[in-house]
Structures are given as C-alpha cells and as structure tokens.
Protein backbone atom coordinates (compact mmCIF):
# COMPACT_ATOMS: atom_id res chain seq x y z
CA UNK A 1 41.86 25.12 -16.68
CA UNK A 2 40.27 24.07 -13.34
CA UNK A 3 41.95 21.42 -10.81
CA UNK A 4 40.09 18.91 -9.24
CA UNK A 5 41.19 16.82 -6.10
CA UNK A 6 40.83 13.19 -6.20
CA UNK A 7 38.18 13.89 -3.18
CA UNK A 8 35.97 16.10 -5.53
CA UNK A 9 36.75 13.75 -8.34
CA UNK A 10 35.54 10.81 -6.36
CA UNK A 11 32.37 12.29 -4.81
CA UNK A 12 31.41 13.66 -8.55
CA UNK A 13 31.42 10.24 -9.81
CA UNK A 14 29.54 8.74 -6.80
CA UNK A 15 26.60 11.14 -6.94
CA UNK A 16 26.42 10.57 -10.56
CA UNK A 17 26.24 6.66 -10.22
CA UNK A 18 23.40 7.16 -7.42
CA UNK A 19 21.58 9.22 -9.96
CA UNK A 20 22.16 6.77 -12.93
CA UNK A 21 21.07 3.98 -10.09
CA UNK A 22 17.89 5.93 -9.59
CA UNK A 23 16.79 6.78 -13.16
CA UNK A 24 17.20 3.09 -13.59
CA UNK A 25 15.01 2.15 -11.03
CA UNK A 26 12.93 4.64 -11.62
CA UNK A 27 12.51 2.80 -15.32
CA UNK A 28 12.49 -0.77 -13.99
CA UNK A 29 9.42 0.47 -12.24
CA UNK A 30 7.50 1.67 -14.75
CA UNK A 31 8.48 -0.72 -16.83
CA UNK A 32 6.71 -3.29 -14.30
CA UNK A 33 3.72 -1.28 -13.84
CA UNK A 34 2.77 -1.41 -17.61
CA UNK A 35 3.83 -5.04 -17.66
CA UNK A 36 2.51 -7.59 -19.89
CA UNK A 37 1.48 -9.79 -17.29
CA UNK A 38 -0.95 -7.72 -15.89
CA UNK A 39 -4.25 -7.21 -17.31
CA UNK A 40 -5.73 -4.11 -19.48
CA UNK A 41 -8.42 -3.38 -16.56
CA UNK A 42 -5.14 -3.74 -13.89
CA UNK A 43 -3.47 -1.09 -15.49
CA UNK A 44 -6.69 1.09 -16.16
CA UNK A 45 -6.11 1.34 -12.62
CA UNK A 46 -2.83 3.13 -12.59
CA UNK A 47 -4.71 6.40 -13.44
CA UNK A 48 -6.29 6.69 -9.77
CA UNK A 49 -4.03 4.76 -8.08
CA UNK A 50 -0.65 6.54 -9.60
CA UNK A 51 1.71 3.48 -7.93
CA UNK A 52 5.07 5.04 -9.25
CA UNK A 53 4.74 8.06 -7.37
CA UNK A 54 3.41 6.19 -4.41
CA UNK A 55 6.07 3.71 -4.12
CA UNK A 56 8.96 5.78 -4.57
CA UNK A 57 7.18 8.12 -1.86
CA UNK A 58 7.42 5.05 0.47
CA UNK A 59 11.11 4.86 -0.56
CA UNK A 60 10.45 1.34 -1.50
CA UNK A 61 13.62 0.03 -3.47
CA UNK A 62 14.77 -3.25 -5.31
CA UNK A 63 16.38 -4.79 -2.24
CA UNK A 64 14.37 -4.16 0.52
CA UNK A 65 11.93 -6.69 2.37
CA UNK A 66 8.47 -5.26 1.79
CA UNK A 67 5.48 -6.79 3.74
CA UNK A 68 2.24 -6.17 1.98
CA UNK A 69 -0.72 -6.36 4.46
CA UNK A 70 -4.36 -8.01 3.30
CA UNK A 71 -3.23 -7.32 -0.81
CA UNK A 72 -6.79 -8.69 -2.03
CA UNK A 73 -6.46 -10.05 -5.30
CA UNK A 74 -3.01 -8.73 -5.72
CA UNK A 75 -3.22 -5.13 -7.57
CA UNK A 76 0.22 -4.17 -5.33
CA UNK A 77 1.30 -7.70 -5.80
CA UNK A 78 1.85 -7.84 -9.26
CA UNK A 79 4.13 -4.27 -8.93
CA UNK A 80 5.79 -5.77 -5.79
CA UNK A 81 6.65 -8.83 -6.93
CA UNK A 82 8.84 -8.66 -9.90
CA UNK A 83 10.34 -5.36 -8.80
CA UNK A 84 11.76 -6.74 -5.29
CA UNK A 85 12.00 -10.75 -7.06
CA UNK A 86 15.85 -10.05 -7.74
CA UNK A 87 17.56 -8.51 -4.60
CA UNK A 88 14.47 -8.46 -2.40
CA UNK A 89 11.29 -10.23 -0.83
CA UNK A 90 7.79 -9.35 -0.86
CA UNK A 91 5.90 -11.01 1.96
CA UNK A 92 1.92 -11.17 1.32
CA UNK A 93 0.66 -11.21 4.40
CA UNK A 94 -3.13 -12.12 3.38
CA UNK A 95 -6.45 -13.36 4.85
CA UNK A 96 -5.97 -16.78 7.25
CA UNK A 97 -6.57 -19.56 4.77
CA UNK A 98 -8.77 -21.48 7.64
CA UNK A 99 -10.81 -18.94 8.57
CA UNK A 100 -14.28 -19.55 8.74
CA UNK A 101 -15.34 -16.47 7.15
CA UNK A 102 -16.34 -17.44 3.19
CA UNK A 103 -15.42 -13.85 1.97
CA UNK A 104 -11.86 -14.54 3.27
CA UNK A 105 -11.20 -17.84 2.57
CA UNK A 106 -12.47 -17.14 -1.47
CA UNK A 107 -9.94 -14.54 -1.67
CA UNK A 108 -6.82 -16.05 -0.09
CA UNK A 109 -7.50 -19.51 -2.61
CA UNK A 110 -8.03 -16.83 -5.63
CA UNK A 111 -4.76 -14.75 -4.72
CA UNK A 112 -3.11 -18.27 -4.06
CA UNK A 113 -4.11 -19.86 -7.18
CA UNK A 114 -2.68 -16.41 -9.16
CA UNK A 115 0.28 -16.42 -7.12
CA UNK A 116 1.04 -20.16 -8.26
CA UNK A 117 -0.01 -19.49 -12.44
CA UNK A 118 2.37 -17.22 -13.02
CA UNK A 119 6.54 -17.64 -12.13
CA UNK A 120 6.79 -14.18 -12.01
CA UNK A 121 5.26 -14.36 -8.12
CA UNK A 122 7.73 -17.57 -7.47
CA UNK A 123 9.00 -15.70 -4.71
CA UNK A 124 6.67 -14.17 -2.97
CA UNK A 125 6.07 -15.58 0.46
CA UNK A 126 2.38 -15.70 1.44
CA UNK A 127 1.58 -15.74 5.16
CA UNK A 128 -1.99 -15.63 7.05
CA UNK A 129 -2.57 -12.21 8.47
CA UNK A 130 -5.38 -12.61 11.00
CA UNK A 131 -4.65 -9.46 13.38
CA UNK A 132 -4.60 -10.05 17.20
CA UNK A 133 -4.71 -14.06 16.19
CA UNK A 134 -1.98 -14.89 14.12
CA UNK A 135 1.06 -15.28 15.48
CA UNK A 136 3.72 -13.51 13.55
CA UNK A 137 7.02 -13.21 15.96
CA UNK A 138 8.99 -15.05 13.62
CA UNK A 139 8.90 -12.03 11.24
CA UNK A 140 9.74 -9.26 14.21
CA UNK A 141 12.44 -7.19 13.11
CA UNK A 142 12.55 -8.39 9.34
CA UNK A 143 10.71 -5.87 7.30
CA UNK A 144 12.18 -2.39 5.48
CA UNK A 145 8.58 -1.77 4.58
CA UNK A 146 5.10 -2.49 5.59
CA UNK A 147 2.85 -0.88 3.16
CA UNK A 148 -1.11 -0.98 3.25
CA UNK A 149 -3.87 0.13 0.86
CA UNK A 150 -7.25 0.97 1.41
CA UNK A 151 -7.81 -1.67 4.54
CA UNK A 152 -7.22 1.05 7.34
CA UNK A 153 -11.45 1.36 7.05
CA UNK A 154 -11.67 -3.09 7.63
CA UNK A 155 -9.86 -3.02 10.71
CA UNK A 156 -10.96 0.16 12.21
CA UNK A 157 -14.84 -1.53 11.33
CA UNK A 158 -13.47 -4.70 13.36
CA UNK A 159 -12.38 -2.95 16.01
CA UNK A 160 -8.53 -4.60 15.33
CA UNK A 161 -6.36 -1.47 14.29
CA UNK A 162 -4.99 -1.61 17.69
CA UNK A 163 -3.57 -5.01 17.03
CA UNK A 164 -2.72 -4.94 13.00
CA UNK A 165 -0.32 -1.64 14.29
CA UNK A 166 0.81 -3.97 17.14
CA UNK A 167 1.96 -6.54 14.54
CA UNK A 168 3.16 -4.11 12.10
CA UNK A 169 5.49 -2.69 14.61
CA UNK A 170 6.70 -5.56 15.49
CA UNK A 171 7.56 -6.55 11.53
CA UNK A 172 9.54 -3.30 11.18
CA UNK A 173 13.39 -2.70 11.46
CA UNK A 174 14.30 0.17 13.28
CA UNK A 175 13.60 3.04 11.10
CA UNK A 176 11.54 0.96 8.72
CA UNK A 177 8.62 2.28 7.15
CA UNK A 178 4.89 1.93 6.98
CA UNK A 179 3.08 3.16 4.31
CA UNK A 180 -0.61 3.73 4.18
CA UNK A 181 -2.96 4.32 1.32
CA UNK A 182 -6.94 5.05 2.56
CA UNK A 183 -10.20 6.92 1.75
CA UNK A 184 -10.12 9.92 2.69
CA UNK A 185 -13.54 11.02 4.99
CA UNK A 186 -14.81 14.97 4.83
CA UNK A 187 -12.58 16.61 7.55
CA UNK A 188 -15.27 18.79 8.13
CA UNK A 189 -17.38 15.72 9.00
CA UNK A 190 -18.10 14.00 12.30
CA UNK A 191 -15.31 11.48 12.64
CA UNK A 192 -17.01 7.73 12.45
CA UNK A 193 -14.28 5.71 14.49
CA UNK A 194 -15.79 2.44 12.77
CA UNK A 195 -15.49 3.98 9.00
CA UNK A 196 -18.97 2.39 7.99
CA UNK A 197 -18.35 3.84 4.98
CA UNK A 198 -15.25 2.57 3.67
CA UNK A 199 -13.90 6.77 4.69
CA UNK A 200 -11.34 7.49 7.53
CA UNK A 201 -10.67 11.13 8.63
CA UNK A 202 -7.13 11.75 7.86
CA UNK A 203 -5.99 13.16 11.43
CA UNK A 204 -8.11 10.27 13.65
CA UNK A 205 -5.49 7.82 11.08
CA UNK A 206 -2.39 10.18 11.82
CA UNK A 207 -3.45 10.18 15.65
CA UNK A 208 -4.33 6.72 16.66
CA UNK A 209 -1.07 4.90 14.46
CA UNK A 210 1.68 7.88 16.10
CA UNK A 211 -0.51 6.35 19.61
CA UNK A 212 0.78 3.41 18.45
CA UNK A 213 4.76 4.51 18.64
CA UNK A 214 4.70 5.64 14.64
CA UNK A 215 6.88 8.78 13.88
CA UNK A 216 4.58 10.42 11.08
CA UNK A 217 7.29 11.93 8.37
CA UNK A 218 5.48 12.93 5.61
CA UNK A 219 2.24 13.30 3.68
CA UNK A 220 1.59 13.45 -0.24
CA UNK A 221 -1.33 14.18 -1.85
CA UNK A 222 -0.58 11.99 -4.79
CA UNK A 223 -4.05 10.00 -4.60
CA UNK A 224 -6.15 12.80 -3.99
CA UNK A 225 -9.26 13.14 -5.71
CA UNK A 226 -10.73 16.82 -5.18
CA UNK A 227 -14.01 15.05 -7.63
CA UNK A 228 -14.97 12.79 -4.75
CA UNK A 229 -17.28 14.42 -1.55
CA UNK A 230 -17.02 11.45 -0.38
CA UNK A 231 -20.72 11.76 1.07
CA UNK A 232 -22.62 9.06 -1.08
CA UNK A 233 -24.80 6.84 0.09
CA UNK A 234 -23.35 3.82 0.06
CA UNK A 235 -19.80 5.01 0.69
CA UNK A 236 -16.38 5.06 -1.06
CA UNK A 237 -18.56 1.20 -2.70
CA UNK A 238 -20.95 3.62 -4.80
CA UNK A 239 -17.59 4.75 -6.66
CA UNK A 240 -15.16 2.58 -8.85
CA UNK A 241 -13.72 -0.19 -8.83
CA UNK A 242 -17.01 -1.30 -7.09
CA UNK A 243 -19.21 1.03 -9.03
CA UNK A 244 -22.59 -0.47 -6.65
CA UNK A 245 -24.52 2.05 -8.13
CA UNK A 246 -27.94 3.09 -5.96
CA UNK A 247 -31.41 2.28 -8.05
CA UNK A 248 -32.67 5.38 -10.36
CA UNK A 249 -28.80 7.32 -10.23
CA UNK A 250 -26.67 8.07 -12.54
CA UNK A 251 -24.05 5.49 -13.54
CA UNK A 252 -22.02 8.11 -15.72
CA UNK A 253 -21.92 10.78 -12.41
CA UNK A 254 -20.32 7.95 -10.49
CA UNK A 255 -17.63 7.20 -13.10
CA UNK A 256 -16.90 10.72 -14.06
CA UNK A 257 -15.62 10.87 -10.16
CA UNK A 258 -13.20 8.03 -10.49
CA UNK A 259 -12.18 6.22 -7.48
CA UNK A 260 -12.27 7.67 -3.87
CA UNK A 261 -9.97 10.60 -2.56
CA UNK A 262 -7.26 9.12 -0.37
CA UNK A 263 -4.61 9.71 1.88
CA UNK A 264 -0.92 8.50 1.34
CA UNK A 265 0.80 8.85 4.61
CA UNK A 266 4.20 7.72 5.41
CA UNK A 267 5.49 6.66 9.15
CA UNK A 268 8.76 5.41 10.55
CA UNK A 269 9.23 2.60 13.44
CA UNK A 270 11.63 4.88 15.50
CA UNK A 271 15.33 4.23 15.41
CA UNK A 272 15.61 2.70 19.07
C-alpha cells in the first residue's frame, strides 16, 4: 500500500483542480464560439479563422482585461464579450466616432448599434482608437491582453504602426500580452513596407514591433493557409470574406482557397 504525505496529497489535488479549471474553460469557449447569438455566416468563419486555438494561444482567460484594437463589425467581439463578461472586461477600442472619414464613422455607428441590441455586449467598453491622436493614458497599465486581427496591413498603409505599438505598450501590464493575427506576404517576395495588398512579410512584423520594446515568445501556425500564394491581383480582397473577384476569373478558384494565410504571433510587454 503506498503512503502519501499531506504535501504530495495537496499538490495532487491542486494540479487536478487547474486541469478541471481548464477543461472547463476550454468548454465555456467553445461553447461561446458556436453561440446562438451569432449568426450562421459568423460561425462559417470559424473554419479559417480557428478562434479556440488562437485565443488560448494568446493565453487569454475569463478574468483578464483584454483590449481589442479596430474589431470591425465585431467577429472577435462576439467571442470576447461573453467569455470575459463575468470576471473580466473587454475594451473595444474602435474607429473615432468623429472622424471625418465616412468608412470609419459607418463602422463605429454599425458596431455601436450591435453592441447596444444585444445584452450579451452590456459590458463591453467601447473607446475611439485613432493612433497617434487619441489620447489613451487613462488606460496605461490596465490591459492583460491587447490582441489584433488582420489590421497590422491598415496601419503599416497609414504610415501609424509606430504609434498604434506606442499606445499598445502603453495599455499593457508588465508582462502582458499582444497578440497579432495578419496576412501573411510571400517571404520570398520583396517586402512592401506599406502592405498595398492587405500582405505583411512575417519577419518585417516580428522586426519593427520587438523595435518597438516587444519580447517575441512564440509563433503558431494555426491560421496558416498553405492554398493561398498570396500573389493575386487585387490582394488578400480577391479572397474571402471579400471575395472582389477580378472580371472573366474564376469565382470557384477563389473560394476553393479560403481566406488568406496568416500569421499568429504572440509578444510580451517586458516585465520591468
């Protein structure tokens, strides 16, 4: 008959309630993701975009403070937001609802308007994001996670990386995390520093955030595509969701492909 000590004993029962805690999360999760309040052509999505895997890569968990940066029309949001509305807070931090740019101010009243239908987003705190402009010291030192998906290619194209990874650093706790989903450019390609194409080479992303004071910690291939060549002519747009087919091609080639091959990259804000 074996003998255990009440040290054994105690860390035996510990490591199986962290495992129970994470199966359970695990399930909440999924749960969430195949939600009823999100629509059939939502969770089509979950095929490319695989947002189990990629959030638990992230490490993002019940009771952290997540900041989502420029989350559209809320694909993220409507994982985010029930899954951190009990013990955490997701902060939307979205287009600037007086800018004078139509595109943005469209999309911050639609995400608005879903954000206020529905009382499963009744905690969500929506800010304006409007890099090197907004002013968003009163959040320094607040976030666990800053995650971003597929809008590394919009600020690199407005010359404002420099000053979204300024803010974001700013956000994080020591140690925090920032997560980043993008399109993933040919790496034998020349590297296009504006990413006219909606594609940004993996190592000019890793280089110019670690320039920023990011510790890089890991990489997952996760939302790689190996279908996409990520040469067509109208860029990652000619693929789904966008599916901006060019005149005389074929629409079944394009959706055979899925969407874009992208990189899922996770840094840390350095422990001081």
């Amino acid at each position: 008959m074996k003998h255990y000590t009440k040290s054994a004993v105690f860390f035996t029962l510990l490591m199986t309630s962290v495992v129970l805690s994470a199966q359970s999360t695990s399930s909440d999760l999924e749960r969430i993701i195949n939600g009823e309040h999100r629509s059939d052509k939502n969770i089509a999505r979950n095929t490319f975009r695989h947002p189990q895997q990629t959030l638990e890569f992230f490490g993002v968990r019940p009771d952290m403070t997540v900041v989502e940066l420029w989350p559209g029309g809320g694909w993220y949001t409507e994982i985010l937001a029930p899954y951190l509305a009990a013990e955490g807070q997701l902060i939307a931090a979205h287009f600037d609802a007086d800018s004078g740019v139509e595109y943005y101010q469209k999309s911050r009243q639609s995400f608005d308007k879903k954000m206020a239908e529905n009382p499963i987003y009744s905690k969500v705190q929506t800010i304006n994001f409007n890099p090197g402009v907004t002013d968003l010291s009163v959040h320094n030192g607040q976030a666990d996670a800053v995650l971003t998906f597929r809008s590394l290619h919009n600020w690199l194209g407005a010359e404002k990386l420099d000053a979204v990874l300024s803010d974001v650093y700013g956000m994080l706790k020591p140690g925090g995390v920032f997560g980043v989903v993008e399109h993933r450019a040919d790496g034998k390609a020349d590297i296009d520093p504006r990413a006219k194409k909606g594609y940004v080479n993996q190592g000019y992303a890793i280089q110019r955030i670690e320039a920023a004071g990011f510790k890089l910690v890991d990489i997952s291939e996760i939302n790689a595509n190996p279908k996409d060549t990520a040469d067509h002519p109208d860029g990652v747009w000619n693929l789904l969701p966008s599916l901006r087919v060019p005149e005389g091609a074929d629409e079944d080639a394009y959706k055979s492909i899925g969407e874009s091959d992208r990189f899922t990259l996770k840094f840390i804000k350095p422990e001081a």
